[in-house]
PDB file of N, CA and C in Angstrom:
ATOM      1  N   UNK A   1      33.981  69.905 -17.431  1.00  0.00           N
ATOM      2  CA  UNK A   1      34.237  68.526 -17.034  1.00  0.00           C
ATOM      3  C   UNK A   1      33.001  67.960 -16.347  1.00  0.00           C
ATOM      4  N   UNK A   2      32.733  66.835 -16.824  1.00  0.00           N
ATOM      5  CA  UNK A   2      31.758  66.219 -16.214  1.00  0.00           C
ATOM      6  C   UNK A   2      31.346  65.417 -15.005  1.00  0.00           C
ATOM      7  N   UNK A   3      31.038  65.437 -13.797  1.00  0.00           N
ATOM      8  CA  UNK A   3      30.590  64.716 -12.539  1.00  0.00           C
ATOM      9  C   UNK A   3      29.905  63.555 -12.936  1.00  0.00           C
ATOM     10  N   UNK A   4      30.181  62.375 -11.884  1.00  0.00           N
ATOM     11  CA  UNK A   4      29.828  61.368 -12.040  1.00  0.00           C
ATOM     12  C   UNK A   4      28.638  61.275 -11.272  1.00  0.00           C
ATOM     13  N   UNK A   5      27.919  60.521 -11.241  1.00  0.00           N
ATOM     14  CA  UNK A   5      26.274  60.581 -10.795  1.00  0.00           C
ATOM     15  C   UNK A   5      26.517  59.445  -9.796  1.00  0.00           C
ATOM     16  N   UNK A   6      25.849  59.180  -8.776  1.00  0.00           N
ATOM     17  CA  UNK A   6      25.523  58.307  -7.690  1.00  0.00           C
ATOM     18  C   UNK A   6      24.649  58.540  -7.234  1.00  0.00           C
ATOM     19  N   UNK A   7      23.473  57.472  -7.570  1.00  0.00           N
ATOM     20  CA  UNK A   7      22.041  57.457  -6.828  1.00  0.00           C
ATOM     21  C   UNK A   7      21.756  56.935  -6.017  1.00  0.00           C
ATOM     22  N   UNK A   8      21.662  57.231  -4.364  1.00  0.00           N
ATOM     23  CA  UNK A   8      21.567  55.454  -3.917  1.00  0.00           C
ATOM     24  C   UNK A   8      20.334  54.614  -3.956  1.00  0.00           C
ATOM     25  N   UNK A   9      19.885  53.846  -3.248  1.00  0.00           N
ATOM     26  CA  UNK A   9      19.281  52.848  -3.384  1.00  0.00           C
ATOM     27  C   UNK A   9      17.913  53.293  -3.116  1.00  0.00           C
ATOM     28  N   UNK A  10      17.894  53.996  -2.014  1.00  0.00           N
ATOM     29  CA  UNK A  10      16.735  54.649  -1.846  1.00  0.00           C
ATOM     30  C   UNK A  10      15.974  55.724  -2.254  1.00  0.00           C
ATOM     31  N   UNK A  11      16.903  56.896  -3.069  1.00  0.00           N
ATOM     32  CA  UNK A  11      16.559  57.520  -3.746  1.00  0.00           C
ATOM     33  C   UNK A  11      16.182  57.063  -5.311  1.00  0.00           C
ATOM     34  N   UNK A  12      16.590  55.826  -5.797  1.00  0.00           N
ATOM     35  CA  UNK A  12      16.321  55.180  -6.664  1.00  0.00           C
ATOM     36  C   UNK A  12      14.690  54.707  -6.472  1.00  0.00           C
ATOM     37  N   UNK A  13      14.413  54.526  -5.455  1.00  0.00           N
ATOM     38  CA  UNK A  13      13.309  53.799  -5.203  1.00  0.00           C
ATOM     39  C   UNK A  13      11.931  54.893  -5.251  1.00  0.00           C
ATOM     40  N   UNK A  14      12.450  56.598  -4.569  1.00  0.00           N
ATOM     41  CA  UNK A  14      12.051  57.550  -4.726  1.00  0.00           C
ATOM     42  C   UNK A  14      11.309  57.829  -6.306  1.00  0.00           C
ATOM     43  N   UNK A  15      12.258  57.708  -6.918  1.00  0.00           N
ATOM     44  CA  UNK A  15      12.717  58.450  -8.382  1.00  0.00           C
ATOM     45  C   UNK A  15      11.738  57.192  -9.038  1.00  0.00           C
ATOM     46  N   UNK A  16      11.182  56.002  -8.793  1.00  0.00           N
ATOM     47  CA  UNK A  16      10.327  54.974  -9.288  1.00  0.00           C
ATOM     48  C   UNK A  16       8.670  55.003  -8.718  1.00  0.00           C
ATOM     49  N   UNK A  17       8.771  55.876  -7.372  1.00  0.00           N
ATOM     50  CA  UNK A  17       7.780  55.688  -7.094  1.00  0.00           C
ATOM     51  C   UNK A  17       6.760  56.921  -7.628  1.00  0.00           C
ATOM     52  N   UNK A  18       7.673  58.286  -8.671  1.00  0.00           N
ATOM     53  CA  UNK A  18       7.318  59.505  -8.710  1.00  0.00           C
ATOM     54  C   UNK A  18       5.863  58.853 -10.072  1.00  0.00           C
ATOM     55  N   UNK A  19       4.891  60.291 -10.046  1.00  0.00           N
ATOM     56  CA  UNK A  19       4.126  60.104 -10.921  1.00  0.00           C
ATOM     57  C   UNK A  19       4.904  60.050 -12.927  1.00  0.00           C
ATOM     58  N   UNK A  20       4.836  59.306 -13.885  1.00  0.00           N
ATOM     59  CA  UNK A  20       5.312  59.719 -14.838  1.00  0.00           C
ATOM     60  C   UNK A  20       6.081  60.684 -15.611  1.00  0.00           C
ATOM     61  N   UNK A  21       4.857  61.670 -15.432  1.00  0.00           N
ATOM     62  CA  UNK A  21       4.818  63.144 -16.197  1.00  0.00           C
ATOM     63  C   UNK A  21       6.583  63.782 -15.191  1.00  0.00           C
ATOM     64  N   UNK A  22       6.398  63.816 -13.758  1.00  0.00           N
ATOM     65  CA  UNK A  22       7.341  63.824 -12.763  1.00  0.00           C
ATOM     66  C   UNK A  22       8.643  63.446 -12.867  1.00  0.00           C
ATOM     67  N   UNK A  23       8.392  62.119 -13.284  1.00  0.00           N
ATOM     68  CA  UNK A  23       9.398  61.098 -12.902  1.00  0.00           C
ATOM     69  C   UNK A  23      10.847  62.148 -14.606  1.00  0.00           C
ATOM     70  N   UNK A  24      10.094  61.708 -15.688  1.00  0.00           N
ATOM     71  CA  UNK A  24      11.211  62.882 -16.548  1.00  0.00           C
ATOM     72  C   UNK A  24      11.393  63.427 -16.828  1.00  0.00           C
ATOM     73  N   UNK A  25      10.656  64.709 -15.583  1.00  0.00           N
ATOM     74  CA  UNK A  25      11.507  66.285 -15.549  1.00  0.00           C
ATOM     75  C   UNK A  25      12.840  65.613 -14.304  1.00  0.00           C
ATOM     76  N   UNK A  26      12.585  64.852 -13.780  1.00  0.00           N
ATOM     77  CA  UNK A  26      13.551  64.977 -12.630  1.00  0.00           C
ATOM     78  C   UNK A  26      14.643  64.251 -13.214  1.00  0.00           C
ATOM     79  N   UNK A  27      14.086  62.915 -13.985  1.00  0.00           N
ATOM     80  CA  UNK A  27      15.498  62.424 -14.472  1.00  0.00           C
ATOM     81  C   UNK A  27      16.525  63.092 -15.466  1.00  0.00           C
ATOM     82  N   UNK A  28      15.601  64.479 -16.209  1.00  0.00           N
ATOM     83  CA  UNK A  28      16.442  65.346 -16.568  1.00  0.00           C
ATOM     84  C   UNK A  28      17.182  66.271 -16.373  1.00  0.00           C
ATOM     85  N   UNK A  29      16.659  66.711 -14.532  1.00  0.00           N
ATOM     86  CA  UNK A  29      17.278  67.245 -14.252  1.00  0.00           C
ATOM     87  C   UNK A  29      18.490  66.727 -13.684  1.00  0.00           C
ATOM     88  N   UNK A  30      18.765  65.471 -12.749  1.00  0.00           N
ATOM     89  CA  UNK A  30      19.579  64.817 -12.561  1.00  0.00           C
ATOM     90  C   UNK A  30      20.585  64.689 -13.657  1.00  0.00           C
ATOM     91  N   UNK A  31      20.566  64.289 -15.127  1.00  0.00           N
ATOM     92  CA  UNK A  31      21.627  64.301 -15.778  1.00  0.00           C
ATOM     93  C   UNK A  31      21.999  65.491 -16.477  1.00  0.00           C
ATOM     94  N   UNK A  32      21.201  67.035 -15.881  1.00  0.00           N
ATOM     95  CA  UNK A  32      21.824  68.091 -16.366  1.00  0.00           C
ATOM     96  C   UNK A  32      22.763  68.393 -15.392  1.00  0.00           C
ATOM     97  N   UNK A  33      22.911  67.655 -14.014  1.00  0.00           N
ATOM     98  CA  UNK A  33      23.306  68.015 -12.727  1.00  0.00           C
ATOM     99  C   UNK A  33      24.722  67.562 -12.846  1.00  0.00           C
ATOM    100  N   UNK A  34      25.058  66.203 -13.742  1.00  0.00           N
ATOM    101  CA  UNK A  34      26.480  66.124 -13.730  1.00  0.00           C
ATOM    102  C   UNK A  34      26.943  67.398 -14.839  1.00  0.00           C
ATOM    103  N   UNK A  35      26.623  67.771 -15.350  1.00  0.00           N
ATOM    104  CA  UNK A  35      26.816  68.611 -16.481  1.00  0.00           C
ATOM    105  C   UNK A  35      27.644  69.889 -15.393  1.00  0.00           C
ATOM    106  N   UNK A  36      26.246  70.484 -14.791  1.00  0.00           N
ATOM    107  CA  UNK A  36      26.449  71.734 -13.956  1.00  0.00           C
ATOM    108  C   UNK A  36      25.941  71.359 -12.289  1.00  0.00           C
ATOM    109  N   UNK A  37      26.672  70.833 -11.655  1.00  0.00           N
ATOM    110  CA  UNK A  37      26.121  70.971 -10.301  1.00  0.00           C
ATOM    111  C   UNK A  37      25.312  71.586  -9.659  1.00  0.00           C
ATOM    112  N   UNK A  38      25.634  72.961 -10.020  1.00  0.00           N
ATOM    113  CA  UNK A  38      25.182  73.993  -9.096  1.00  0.00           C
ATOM    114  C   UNK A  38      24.385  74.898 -10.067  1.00  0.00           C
ATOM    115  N   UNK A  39      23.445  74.744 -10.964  1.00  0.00           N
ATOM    116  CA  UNK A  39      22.614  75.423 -11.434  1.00  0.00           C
ATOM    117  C   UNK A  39      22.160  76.593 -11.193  1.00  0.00           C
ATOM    118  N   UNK A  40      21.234  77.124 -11.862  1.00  0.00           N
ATOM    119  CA  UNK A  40      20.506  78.598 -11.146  1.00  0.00           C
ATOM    120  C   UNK A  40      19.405  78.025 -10.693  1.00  0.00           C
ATOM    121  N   UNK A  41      19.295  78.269  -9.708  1.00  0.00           N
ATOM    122  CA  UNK A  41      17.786  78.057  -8.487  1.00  0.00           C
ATOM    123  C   UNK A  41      18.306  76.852  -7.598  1.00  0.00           C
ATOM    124  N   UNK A  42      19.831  76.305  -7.451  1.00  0.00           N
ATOM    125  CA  UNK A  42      19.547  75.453  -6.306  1.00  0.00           C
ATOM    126  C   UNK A  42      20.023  76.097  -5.274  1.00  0.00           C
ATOM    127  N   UNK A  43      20.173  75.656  -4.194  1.00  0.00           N
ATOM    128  CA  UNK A  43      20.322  76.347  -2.648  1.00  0.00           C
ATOM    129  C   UNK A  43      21.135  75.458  -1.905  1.00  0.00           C
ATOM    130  N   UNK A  44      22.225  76.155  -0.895  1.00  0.00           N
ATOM    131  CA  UNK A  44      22.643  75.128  -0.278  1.00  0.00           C
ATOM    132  C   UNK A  44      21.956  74.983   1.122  1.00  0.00           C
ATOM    133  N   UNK A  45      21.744  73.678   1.991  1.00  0.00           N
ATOM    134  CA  UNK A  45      20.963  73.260   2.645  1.00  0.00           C
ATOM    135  C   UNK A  45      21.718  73.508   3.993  1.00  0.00           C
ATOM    136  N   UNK A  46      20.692  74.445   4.679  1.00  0.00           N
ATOM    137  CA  UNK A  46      21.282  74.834   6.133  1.00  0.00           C
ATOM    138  C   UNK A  46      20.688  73.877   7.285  1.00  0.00           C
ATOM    139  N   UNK A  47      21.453  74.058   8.106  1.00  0.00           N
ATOM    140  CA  UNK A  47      21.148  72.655   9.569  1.00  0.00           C
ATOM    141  C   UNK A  47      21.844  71.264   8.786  1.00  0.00           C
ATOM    142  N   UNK A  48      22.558  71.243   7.456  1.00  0.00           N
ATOM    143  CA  UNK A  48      23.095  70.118   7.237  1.00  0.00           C
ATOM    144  C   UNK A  48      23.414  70.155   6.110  1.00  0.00           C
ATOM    145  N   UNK A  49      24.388  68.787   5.585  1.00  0.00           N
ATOM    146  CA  UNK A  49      25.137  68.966   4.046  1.00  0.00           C
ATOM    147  C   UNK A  49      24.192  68.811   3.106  1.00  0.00           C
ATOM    148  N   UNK A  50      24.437  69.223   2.313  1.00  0.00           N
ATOM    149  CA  UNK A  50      24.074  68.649   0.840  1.00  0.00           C
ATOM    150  C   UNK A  50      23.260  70.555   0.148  1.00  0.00           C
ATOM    151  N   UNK A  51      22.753  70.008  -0.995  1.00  0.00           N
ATOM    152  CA  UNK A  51      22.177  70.604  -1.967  1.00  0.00           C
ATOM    153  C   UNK A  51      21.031  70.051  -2.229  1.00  0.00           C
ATOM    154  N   UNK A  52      20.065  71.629  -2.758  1.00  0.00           N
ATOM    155  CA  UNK A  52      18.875  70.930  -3.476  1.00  0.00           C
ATOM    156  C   UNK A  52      18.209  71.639  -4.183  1.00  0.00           C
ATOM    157  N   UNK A  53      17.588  71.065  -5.174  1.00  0.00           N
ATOM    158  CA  UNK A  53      17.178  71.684  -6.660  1.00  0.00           C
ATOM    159  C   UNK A  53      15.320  71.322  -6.931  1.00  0.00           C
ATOM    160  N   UNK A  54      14.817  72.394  -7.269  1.00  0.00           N
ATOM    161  CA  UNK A  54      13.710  72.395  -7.460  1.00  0.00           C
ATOM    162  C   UNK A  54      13.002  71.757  -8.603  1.00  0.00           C
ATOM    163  N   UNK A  55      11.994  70.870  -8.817  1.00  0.00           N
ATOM    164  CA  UNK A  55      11.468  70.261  -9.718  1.00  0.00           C
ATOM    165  C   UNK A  55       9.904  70.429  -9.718  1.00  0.00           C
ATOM    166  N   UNK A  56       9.648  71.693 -10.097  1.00  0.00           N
ATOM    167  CA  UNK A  56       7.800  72.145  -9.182  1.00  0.00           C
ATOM    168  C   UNK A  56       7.829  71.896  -8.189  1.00  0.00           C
ATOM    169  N   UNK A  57       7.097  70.814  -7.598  1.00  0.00           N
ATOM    170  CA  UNK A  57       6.910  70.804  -5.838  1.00  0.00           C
ATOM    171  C   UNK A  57       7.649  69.573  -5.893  1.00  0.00           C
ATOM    172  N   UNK A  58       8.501  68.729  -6.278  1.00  0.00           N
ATOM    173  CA  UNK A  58       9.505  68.056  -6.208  1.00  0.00           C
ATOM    174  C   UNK A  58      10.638  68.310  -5.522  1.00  0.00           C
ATOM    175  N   UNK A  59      11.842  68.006  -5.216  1.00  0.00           N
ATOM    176  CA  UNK A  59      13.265  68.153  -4.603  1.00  0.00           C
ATOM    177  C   UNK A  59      13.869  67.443  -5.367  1.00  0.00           C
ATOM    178  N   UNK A  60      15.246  67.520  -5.209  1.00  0.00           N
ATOM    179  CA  UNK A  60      15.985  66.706  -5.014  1.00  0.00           C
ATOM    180  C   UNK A  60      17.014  67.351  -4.605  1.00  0.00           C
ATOM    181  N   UNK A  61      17.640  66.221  -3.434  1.00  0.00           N
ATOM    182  CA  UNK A  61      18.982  66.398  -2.492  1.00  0.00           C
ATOM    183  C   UNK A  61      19.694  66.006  -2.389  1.00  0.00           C
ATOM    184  N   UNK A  62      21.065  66.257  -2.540  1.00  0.00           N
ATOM    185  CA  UNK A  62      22.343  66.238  -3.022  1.00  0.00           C
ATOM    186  C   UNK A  62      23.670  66.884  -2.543  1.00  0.00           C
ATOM    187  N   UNK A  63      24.591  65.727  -2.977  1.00  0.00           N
ATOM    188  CA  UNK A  63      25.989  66.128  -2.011  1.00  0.00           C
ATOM    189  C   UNK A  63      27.116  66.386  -3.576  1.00  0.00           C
ATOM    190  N   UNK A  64      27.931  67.508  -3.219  1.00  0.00           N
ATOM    191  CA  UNK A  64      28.669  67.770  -4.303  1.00  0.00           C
ATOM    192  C   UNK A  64      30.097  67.482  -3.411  1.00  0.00           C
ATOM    193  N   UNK A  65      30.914  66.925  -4.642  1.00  0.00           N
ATOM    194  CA  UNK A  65      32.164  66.457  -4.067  1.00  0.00           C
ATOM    195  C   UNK A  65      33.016  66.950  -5.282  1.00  0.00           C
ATOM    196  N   UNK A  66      33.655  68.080  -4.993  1.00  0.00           N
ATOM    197  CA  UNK A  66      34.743  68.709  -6.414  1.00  0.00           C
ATOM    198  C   UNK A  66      35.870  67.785  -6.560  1.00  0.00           C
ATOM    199  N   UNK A  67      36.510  67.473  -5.453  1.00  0.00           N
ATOM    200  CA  UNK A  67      37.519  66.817  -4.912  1.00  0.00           C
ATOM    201  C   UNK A  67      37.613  65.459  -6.181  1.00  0.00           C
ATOM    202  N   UNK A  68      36.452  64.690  -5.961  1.00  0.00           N
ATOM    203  CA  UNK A  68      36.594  63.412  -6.644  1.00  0.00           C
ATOM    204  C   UNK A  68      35.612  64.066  -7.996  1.00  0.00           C
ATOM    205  N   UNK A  69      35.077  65.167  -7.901  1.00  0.00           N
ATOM    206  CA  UNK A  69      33.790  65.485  -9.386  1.00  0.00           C
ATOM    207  C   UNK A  69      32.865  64.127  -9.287  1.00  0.00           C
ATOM    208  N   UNK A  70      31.977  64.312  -8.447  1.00  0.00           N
ATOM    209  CA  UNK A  70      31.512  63.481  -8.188  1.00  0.00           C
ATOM    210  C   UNK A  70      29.601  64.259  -7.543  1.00  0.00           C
ATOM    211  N   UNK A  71      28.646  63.468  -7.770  1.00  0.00           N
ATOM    212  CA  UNK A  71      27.237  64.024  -6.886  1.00  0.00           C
ATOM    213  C   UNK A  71      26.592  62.676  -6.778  1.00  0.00           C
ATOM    214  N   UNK A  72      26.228  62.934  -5.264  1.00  0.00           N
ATOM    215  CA  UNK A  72      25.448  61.949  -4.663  1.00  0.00           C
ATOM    216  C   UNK A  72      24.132  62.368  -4.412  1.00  0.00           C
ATOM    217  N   UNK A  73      23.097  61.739  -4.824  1.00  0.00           N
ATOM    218  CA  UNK A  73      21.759  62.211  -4.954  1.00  0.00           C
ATOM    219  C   UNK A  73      20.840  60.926  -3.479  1.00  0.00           C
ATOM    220  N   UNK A  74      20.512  61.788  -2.309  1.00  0.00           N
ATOM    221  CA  UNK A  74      19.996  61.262  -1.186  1.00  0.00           C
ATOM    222  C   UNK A  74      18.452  61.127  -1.104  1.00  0.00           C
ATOM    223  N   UNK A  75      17.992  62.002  -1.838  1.00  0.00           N
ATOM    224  CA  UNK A  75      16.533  61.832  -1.474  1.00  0.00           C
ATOM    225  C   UNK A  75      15.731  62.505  -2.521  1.00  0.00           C
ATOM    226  N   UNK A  76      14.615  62.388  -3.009  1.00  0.00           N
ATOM    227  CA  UNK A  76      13.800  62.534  -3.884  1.00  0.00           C
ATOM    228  C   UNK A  76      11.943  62.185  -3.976  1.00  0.00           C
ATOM    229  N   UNK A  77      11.858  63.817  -3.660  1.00  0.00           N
ATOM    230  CA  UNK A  77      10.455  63.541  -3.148  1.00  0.00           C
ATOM    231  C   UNK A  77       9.669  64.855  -3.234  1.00  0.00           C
ATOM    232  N   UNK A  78       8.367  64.716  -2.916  1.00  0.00           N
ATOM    233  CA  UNK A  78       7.408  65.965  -2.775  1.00  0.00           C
ATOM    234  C   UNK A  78       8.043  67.103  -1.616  1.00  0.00           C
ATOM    235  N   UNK A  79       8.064  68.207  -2.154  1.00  0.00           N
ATOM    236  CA  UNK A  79       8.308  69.124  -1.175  1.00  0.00           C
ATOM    237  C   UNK A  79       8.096  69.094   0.338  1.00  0.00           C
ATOM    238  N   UNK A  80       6.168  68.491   0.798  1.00  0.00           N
ATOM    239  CA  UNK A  80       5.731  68.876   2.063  1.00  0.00           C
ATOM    240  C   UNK A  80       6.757  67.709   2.636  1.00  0.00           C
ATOM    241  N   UNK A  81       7.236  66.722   2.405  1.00  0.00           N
ATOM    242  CA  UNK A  81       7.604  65.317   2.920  1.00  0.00           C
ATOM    243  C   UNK A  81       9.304  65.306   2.926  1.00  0.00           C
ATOM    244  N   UNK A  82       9.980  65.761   2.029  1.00  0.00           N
ATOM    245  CA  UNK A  82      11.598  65.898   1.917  1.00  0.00           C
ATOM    246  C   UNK A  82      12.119  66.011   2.856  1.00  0.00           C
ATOM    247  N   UNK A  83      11.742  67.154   3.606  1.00  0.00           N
ATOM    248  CA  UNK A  83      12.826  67.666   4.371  1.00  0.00           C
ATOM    249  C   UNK A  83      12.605  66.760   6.471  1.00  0.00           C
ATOM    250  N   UNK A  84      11.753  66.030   5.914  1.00  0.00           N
ATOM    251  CA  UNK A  84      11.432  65.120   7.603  1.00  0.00           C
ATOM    252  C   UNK A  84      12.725  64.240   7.783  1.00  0.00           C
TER     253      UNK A  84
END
């Protein structure tokens, strides 16, 4: 069954500001993410909610909701800078 995607506004803005080549490995990974949430290689995020999945030195961070099948995607960015 498939999850519904929710990007917000600012991670939208993330996901526009990435270099090209960047920008659609991540948007592929994002729509493999409603597919499978929880992939092989993501991690869940300690000191706080969400999830996050590796894209080379990329992120992306994310809230899984089984309840409604649902993922909310918060932030999207270079590794050294994500996690501030």
């Amino acid at each position: 069954m498939n999850y519904s995607l929710l990007i917000l506004r600012r991670a939208q803005k993330e996901l526009s500001d990435l270099p090209i080549d960047v920008y659609e490995k991540v948007k592929q990974t994002i729509l493999k993410l409603s597919k499978n949430p929880r992939p092989y290689g993501c991690k869940k995020l300690k000191g706080r909610d969400g999830w996050r999945i590796r894209v080379g030195n990329y992120r992306i961070i994310y809230e899984i909701n089984d309840k409604d099948k649902s993922i909310i995607i918060f932030h999207i960015g270079h590794r050294k800078d994500i996690y501030k």
